[in-house]
Protein backbone atom coordinates (compact mmCIF):
# COMPACT_ATOMS: atom_id res chain seq x y z
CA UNK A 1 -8.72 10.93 -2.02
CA UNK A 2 -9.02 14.72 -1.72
CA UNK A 3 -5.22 14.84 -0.82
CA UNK A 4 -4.89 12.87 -3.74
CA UNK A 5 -7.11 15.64 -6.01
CA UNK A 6 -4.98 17.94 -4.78
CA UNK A 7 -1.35 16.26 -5.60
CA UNK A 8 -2.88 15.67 -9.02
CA UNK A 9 -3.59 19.29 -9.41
CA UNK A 10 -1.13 20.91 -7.60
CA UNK A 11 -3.28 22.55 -5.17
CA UNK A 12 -0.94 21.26 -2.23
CA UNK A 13 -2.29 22.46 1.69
CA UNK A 14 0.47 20.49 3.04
CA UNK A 15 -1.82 19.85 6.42
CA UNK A 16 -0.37 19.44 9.63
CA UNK A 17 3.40 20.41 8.84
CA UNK A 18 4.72 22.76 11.60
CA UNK A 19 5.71 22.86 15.30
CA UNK A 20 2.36 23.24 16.57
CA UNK A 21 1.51 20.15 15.15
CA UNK A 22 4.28 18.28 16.13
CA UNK A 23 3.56 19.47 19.83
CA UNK A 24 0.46 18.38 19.60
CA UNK A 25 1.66 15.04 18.90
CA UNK A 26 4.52 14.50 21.31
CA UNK A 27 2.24 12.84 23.41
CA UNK A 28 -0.41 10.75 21.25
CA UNK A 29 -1.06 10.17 18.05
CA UNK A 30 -4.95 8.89 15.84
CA UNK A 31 -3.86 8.27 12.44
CA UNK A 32 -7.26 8.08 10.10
CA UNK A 33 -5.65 5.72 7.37
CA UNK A 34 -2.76 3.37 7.35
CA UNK A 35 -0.74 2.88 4.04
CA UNK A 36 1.00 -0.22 2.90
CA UNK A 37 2.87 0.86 -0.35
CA UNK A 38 6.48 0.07 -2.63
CA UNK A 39 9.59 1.37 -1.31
CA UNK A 40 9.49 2.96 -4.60
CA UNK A 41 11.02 6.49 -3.70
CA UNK A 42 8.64 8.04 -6.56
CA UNK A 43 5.65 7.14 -4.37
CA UNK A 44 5.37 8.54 -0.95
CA UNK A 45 2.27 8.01 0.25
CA UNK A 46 2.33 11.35 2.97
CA UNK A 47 3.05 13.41 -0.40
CA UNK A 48 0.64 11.74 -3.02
CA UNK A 49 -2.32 12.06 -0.26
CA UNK A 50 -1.77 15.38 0.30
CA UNK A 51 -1.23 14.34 4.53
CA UNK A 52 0.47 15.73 7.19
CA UNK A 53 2.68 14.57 10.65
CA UNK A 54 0.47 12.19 12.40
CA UNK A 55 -2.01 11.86 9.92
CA UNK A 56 -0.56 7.70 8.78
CA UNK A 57 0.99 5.01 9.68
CA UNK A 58 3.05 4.49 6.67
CA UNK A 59 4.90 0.96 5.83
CA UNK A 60 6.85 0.39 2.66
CA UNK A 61 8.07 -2.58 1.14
CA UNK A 62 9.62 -4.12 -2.28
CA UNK A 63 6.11 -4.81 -3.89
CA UNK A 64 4.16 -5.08 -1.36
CA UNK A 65 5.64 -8.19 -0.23
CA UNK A 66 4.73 -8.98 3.13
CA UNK A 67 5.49 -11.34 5.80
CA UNK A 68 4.93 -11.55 9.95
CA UNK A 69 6.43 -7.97 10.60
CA UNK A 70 4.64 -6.45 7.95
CA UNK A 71 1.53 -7.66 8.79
CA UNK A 72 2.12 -6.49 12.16
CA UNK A 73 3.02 -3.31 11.57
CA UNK A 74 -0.45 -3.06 9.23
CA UNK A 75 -2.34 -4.11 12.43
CA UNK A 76 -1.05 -1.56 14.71
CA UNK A 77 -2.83 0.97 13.96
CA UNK A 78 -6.39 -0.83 14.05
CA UNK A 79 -6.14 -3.00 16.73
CA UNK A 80 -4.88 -0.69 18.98
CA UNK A 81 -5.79 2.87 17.85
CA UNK A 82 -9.12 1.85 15.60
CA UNK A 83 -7.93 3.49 12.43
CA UNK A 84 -10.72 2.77 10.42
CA UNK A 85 -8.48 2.80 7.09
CA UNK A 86 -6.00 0.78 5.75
CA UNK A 87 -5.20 0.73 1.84
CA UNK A 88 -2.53 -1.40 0.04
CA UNK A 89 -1.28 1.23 -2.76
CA UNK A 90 0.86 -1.11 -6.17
CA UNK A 91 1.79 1.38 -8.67
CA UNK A 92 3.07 1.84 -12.25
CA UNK A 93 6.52 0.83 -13.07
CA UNK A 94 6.77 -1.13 -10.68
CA UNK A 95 10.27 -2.18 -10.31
CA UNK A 96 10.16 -4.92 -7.49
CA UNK A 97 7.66 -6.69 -9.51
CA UNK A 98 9.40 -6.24 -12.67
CA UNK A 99 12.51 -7.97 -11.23
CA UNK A 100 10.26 -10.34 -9.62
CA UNK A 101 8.46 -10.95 -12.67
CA UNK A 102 11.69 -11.22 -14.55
CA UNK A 103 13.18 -14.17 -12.35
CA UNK A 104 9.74 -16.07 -12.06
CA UNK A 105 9.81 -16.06 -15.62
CA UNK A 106 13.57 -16.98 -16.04
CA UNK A 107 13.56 -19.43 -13.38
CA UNK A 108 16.75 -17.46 -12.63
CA UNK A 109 17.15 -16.46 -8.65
CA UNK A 110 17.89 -13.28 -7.63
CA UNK A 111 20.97 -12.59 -5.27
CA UNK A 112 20.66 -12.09 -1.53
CA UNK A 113 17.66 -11.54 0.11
CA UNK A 114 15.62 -10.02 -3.12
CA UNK A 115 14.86 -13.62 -3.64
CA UNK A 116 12.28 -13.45 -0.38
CA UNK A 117 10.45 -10.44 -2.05
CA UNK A 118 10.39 -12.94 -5.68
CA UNK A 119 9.02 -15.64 -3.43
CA UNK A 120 6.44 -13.07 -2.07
CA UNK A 121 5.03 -12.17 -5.08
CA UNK A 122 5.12 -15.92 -6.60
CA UNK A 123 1.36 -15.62 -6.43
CA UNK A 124 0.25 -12.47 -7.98
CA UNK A 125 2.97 -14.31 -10.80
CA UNK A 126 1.32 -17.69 -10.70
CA UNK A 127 -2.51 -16.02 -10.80
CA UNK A 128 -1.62 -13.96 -14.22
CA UNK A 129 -4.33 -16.04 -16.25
CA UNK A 130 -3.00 -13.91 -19.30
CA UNK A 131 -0.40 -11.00 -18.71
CA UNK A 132 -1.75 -8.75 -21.35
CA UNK A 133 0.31 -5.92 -22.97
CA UNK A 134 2.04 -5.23 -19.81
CA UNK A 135 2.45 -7.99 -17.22
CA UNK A 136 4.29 -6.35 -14.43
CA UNK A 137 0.83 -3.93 -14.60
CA UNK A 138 -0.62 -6.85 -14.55
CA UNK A 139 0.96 -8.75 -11.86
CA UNK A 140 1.08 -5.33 -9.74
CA UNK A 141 -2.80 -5.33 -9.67
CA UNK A 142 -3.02 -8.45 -8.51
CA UNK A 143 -0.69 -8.26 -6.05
CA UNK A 144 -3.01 -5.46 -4.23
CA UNK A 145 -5.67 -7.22 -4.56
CA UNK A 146 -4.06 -10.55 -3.00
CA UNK A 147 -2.70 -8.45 -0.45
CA UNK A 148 -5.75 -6.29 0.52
CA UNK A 149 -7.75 -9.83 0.28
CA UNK A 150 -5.30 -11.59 3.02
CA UNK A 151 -5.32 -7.88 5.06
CA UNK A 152 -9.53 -8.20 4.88
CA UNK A 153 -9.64 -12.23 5.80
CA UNK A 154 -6.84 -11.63 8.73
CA UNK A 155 -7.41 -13.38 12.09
CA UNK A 156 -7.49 -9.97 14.07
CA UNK A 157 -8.78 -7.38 10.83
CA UNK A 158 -11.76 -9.64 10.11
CA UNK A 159 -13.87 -8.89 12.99
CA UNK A 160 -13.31 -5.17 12.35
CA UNK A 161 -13.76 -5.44 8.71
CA UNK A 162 -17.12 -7.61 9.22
CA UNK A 163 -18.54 -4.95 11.61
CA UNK A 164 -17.60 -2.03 9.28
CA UNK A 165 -14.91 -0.29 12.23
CA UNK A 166 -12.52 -1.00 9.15
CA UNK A 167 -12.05 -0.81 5.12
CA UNK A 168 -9.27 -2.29 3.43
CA UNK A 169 -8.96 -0.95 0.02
CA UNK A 170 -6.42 -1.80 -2.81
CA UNK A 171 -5.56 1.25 -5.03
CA UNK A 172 -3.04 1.60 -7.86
CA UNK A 173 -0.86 4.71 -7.83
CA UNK A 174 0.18 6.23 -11.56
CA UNK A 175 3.15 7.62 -12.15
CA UNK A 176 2.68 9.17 -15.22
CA UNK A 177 -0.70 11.19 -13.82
CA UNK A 178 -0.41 11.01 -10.04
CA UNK A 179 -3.89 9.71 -9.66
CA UNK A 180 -4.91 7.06 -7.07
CA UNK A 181 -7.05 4.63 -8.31
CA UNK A 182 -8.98 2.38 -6.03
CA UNK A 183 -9.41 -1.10 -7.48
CA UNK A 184 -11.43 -2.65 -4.78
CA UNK A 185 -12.76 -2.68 -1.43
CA UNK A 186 -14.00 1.03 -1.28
CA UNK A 187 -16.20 1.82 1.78
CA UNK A 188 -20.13 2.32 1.24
């Protein structure tokens, strides 16, 4: 989050960009934090956070959807490295979900294989109790928090989440300010 303080202000360090660094990790790497964010190319996590090479494991999807590989890839780190971090970043403007949000409503499919990432977020769409003004914000912030929740209650995260050797958090990225928000699972 101080990364993130310093994207907001401008105050950039950009950590851990040069040769010496990437020497350093030729050989090994210990990420502190993995990121599961949108594809979105107006959120990169290693810029927003202020990070540098080696410093996350960084997956990116259409909304956050997620399936075997995904989930996977999210475990890496953890189970085999013990980074003690993982957070699920949604963010404003969401385009994935809009679409997705657009075709649930519709009941109109989208072409090719967009229609997995609609089926992915089916229920973020199907727990909107009331969309508010803006239901793709809406159905974005529930998507985190579905997604950190299944991350948390995962088979092989669990016992690391239970014994505090990992936090999952769900955040919300915005666009216009290029604040992080964390909307839940923040560690004590």
């Amino acid at each position: 989050m101080a990364g993130n303080r310093r994207w907001v202000d401008g105050n950039l360090n950009h950590p851990d960009r040069d040769p010496d660094r990437r020497r350093l990790l030729a050989q090994n790497q210990q990420p502190y934090g993995v990121i599961l964010s949108c594809i979105d190319s107006r959120v990169p996590p290693e810029l927003l956070f202020d990070t540098g090479l080696g410093d996350l494991f960084v997956m990116r999807t259409g909304g956050l959807a997620v399936g075997p590989v995904v989930t996977g890839s999210v475990e890496y780190g953890p189970m085999t490295g013990g980074t003690p971090l993982i957070v699920v970043l949604g963010h404003q403007r969401c385009g994935a979900v809009a679409a997705a949000y657009k075709a649930l409503r519709e009941g109109l499919p989208l072409p090719g294989n967009l229609q997995a990432i609609v089926e992915a977020l089916r229920p973020a769409y199907e727990r909107m109790d009331s969309p508010g003004a803006d239901p793709v914000e809406t159905m974005t912030r529930i998507q985190v928090e579905l997604t950190a929740g299944e991350l948390r209650r995962n088979d092989d995260l669990a016992p690391l989440v239970d014994t505090n050797a990992l936090s999952v958090v769900g955040a919300y990225y915005s666009l216009d300010t290029g604040q992080v928000e964390v909307l839940d699972g923040a560690p004590a």
